[in-house]
N, C-alpha and C. Protein backbone atom coordinates (compact mmCIF):
# COMPACT_ATOMS: atom_id res chain seq x y z
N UNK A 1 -21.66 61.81 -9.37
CA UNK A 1 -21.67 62.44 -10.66
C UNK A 1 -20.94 61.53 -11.64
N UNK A 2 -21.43 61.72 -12.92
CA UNK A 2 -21.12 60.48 -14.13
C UNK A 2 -20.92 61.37 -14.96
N UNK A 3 -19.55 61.39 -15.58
CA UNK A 3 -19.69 62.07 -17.36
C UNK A 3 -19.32 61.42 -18.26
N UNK A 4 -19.63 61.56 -19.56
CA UNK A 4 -18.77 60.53 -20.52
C UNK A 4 -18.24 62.15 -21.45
N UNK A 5 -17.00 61.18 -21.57
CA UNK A 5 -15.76 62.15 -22.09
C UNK A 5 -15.63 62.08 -23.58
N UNK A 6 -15.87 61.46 -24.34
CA UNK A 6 -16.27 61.37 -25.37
C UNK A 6 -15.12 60.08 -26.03
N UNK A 7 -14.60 59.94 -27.07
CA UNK A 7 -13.45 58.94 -27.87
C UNK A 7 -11.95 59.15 -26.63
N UNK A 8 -11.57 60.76 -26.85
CA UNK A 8 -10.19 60.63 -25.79
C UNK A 8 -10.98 61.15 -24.72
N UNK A 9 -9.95 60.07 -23.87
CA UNK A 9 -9.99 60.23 -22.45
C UNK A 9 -8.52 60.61 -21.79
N UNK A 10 -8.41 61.27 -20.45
CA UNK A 10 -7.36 62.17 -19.82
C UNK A 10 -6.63 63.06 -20.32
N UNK A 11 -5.76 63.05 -20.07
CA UNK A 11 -4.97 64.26 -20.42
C UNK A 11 -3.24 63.91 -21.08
N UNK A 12 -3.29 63.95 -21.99
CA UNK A 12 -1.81 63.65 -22.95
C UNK A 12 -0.95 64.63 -22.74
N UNK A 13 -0.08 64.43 -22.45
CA UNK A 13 1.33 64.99 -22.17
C UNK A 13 1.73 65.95 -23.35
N UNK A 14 1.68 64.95 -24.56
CA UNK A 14 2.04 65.37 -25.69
C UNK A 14 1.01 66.44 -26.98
N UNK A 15 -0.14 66.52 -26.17
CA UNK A 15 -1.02 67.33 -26.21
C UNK A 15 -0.69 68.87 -25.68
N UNK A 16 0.41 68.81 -25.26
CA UNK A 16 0.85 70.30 -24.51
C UNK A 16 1.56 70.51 -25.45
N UNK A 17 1.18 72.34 -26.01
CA UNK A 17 1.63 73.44 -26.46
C UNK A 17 2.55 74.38 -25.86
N UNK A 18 4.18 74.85 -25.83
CA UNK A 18 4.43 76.26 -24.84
C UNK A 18 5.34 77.19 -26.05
N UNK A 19 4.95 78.63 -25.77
CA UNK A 19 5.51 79.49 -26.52
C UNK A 19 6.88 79.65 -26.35
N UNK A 20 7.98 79.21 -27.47
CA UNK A 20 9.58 79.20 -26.74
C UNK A 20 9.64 80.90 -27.41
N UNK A 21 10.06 80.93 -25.73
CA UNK A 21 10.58 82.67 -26.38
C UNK A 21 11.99 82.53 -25.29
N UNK A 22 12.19 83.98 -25.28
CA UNK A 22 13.80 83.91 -23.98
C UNK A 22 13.77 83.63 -22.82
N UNK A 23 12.55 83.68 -22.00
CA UNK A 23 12.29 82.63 -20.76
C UNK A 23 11.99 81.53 -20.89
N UNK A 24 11.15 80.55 -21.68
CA UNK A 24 11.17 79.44 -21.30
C UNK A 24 12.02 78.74 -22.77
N UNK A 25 13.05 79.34 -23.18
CA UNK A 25 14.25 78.77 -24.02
C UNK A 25 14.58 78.37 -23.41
N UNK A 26 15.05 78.72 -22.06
CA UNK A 26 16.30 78.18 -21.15
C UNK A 26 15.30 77.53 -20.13
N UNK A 27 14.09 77.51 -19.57
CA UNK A 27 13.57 77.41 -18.48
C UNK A 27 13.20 76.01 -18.38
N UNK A 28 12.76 75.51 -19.75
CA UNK A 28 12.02 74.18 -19.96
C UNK A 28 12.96 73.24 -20.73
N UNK A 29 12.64 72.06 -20.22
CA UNK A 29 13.31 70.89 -21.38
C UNK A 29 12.61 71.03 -22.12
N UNK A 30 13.74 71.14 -23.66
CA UNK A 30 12.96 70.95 -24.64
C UNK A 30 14.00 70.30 -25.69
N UNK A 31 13.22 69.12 -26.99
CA UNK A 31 13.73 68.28 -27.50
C UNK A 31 13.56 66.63 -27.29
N UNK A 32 14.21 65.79 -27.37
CA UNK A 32 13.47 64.66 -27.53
C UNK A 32 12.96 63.99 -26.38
N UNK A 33 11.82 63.47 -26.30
CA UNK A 33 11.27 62.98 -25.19
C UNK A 33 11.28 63.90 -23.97
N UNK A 34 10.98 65.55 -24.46
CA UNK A 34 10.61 66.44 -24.11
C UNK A 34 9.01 66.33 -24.16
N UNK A 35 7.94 66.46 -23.20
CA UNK A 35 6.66 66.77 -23.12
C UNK A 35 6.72 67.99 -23.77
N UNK A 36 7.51 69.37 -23.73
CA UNK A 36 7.04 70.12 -24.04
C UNK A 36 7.49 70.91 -25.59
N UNK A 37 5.97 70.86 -26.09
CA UNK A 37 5.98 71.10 -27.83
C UNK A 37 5.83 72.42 -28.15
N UNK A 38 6.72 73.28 -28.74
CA UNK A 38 7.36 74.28 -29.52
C UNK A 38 6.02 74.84 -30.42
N UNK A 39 5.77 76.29 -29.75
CA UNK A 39 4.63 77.36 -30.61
C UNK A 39 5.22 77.97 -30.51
N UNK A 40 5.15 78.82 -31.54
CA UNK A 40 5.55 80.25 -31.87
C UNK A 40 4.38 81.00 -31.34
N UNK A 41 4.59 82.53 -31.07
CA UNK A 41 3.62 83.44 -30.29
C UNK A 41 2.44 83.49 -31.35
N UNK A 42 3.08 83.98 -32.55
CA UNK A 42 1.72 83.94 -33.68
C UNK A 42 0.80 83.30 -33.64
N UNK A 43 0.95 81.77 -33.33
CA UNK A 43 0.16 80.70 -33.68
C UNK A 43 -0.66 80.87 -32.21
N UNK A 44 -0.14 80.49 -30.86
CA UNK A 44 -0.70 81.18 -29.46
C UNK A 44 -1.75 82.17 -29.89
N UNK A 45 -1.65 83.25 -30.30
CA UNK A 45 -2.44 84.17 -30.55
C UNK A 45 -3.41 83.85 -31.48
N UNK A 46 -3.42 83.27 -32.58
CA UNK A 46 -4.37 82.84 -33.16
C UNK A 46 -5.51 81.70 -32.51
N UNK A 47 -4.69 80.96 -31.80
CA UNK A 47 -5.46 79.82 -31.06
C UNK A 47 -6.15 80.62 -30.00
N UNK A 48 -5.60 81.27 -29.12
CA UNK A 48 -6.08 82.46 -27.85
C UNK A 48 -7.36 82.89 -28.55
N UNK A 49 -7.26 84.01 -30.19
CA UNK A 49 -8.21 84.41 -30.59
C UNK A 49 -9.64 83.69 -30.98
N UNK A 50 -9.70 82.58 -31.25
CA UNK A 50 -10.10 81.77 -31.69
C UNK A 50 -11.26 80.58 -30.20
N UNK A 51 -10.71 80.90 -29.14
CA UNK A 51 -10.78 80.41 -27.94
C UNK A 51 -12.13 81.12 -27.64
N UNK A 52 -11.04 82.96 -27.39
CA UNK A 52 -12.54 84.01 -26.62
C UNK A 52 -13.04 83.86 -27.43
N UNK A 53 -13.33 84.43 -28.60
CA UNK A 53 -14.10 84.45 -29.54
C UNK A 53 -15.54 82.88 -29.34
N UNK A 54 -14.98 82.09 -29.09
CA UNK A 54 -15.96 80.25 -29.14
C UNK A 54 -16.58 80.97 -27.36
N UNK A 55 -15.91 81.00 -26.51
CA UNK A 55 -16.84 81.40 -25.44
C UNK A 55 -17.81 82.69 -25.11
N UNK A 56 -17.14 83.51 -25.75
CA UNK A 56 -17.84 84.66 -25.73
C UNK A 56 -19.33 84.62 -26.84
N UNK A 57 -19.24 83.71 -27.53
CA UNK A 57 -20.53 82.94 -28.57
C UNK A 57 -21.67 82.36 -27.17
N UNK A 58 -21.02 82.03 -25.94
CA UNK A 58 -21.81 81.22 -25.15
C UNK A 58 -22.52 81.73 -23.91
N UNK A 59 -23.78 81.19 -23.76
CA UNK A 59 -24.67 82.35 -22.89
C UNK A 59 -24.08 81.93 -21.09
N UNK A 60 -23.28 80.92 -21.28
CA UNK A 60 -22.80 80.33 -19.91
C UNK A 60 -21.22 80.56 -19.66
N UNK A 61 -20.44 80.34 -19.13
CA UNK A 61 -19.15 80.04 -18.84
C UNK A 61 -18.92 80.06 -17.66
N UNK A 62 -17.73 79.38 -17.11
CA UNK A 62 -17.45 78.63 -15.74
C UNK A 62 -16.06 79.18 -15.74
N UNK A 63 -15.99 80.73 -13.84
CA UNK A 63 -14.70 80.43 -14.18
C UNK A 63 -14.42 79.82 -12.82
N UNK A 64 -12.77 79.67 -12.69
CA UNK A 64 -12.18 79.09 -11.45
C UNK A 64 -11.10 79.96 -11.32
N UNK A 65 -10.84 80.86 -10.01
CA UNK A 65 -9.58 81.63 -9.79
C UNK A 65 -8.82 80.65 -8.64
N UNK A 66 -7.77 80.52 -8.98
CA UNK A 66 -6.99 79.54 -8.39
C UNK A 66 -5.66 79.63 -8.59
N UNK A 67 -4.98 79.06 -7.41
CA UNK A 67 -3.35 79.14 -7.49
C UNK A 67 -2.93 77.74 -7.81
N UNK A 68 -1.94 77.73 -8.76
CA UNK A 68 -1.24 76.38 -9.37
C UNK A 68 0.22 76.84 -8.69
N UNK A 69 0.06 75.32 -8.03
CA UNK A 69 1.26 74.73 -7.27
C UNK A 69 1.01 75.07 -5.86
N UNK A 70 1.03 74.16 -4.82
CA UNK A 70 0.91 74.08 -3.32
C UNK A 70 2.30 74.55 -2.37
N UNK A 71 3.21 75.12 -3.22
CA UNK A 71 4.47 75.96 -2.46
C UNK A 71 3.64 77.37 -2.71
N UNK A 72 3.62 77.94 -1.65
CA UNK A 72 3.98 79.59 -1.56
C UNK A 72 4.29 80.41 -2.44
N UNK A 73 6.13 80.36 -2.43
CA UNK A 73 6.97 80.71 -2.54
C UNK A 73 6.92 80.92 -4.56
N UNK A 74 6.08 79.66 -4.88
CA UNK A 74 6.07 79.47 -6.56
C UNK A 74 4.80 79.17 -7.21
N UNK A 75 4.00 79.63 -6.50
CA UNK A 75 3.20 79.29 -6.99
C UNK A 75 2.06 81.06 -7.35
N UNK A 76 1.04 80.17 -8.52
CA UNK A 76 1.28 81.64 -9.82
C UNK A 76 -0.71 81.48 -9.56
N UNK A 77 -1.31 82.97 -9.52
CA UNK A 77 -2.55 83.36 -9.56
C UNK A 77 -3.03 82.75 -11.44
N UNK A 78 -4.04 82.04 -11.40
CA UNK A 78 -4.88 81.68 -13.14
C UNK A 78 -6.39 81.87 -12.54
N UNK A 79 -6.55 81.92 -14.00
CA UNK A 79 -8.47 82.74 -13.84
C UNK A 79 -8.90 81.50 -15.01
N UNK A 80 -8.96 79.92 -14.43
CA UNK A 80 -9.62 79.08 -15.70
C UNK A 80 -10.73 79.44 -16.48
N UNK A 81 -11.15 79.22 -17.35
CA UNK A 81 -12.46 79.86 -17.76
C UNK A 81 -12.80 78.55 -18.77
N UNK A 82 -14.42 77.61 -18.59
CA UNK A 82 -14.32 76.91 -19.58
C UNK A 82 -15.89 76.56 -19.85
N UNK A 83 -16.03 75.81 -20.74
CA UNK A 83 -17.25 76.07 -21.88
C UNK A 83 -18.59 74.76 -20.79
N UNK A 84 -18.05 74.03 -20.53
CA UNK A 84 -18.63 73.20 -19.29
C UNK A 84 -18.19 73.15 -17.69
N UNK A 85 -19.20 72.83 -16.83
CA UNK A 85 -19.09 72.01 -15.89
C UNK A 85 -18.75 70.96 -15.54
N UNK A 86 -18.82 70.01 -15.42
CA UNK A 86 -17.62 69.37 -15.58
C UNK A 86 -16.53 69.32 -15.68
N UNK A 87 -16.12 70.42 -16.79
CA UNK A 87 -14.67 70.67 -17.16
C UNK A 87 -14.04 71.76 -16.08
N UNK A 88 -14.73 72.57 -15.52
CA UNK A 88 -14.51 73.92 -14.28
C UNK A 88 -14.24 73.12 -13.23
N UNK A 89 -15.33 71.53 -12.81
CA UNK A 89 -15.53 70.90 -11.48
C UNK A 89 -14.09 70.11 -11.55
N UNK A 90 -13.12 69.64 -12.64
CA UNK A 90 -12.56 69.18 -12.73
C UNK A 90 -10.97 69.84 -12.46
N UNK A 91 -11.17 71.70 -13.26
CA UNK A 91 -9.85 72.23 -12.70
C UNK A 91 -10.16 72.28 -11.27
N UNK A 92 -10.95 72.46 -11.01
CA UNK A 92 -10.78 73.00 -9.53
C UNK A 92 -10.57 71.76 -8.47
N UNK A 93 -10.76 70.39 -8.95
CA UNK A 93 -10.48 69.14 -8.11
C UNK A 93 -8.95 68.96 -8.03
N UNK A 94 -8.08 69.18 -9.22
CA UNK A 94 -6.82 69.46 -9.74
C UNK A 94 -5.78 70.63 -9.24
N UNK A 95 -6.72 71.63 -8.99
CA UNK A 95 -5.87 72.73 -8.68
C UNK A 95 -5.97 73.46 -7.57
N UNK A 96 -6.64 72.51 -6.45
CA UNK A 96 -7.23 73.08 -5.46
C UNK A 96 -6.45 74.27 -4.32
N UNK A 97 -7.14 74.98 -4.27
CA UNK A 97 -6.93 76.51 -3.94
C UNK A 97 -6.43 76.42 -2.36
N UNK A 98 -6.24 75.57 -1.63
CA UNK A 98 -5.64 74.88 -0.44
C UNK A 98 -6.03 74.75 0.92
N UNK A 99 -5.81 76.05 1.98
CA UNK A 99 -6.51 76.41 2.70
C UNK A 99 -7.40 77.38 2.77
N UNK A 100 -8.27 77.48 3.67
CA UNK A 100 -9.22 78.58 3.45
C UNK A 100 -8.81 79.94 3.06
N UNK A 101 -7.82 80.75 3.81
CA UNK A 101 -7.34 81.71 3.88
C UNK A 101 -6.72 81.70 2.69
N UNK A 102 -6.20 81.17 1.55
CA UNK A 102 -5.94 81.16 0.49
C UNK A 102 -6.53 82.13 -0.74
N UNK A 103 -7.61 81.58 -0.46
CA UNK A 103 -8.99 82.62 -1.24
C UNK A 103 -8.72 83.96 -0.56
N UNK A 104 -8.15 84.70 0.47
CA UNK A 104 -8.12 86.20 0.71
C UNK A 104 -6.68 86.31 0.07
N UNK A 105 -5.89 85.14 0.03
CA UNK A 105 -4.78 85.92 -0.48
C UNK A 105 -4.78 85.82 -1.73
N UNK A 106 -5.27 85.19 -2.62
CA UNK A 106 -5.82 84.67 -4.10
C UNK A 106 -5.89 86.65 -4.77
N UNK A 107 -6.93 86.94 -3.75
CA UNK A 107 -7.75 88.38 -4.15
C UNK A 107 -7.12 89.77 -3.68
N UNK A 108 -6.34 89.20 -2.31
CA UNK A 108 -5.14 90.29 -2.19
C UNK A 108 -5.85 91.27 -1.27
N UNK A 109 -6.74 90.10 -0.66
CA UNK A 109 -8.11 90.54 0.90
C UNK A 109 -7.55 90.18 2.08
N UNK A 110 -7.96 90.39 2.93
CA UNK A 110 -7.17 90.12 4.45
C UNK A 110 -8.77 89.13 4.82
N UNK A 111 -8.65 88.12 5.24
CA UNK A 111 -9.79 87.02 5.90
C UNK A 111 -10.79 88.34 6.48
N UNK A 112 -10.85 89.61 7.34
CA UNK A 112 -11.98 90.05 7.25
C UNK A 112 -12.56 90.00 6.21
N UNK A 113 -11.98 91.17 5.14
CA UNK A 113 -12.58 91.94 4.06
C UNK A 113 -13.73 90.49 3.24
N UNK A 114 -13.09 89.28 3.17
CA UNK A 114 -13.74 88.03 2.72
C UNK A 114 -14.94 88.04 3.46
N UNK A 115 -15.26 87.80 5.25
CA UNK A 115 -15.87 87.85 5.91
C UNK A 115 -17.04 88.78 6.16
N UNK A 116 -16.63 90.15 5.50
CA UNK A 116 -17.47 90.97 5.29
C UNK A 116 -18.17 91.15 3.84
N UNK A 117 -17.83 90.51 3.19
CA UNK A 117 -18.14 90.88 1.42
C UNK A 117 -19.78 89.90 1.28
């Protein structure tokens, strides 16, 4: 498989957005030669709105349910959702969901209930 990505290519650090509220005030570095860049919730929400709104326009969408981060112990259930292929084939090369049995616990299934569905 071949795609062309268009003018930017990968993924910029400094391209990351996070909402500072009272958990990630204290949670994240933030400040100089900090990756991570300061939104207010308002603006989140406008961008969020602005997001469904562009996919829900589209007769396709791609999602990926998947766990980010390969510890157990910390690692958090996301439902990617995106406007190409490519771009879905790509979270899911990135964020891969680990072992098999993963996917029953993803859904909160016991490996039958998977087996039977």
């Amino acid at each position: 498989m071949a795609t062309l990505s268009g003018a930017k290519t990968g993924c910029s650090p400094r391209d990351k957005r996070v909402v500072k509220d009272e958990t990630t005030a204290n949670e994240l570095w933030w400040g100089k030669g900090s990756p991570n860049i300061e939104m207010d919730e308002h603006t989140f929400l406008v961008h969020r709105e602005r997001v469904v709104d562009y996919l829900n326009s589209l007769d396709k969408v791609f999602v990926n349910d998947q766990f980010l981060n390969w510890d157990p112990e910390h690692r958090i259930k996301v439902q990617i959702v995106s406007a190409r292929a490519y771009h879905s084939l790509f979270m899911h090369n990135i964020n891969n969901m680990g072992k098999d049995g993963d996917v029953a616990l993803f859904f909160g299934l016991s490996g039958r209930a998977i087996r039977e569905a």
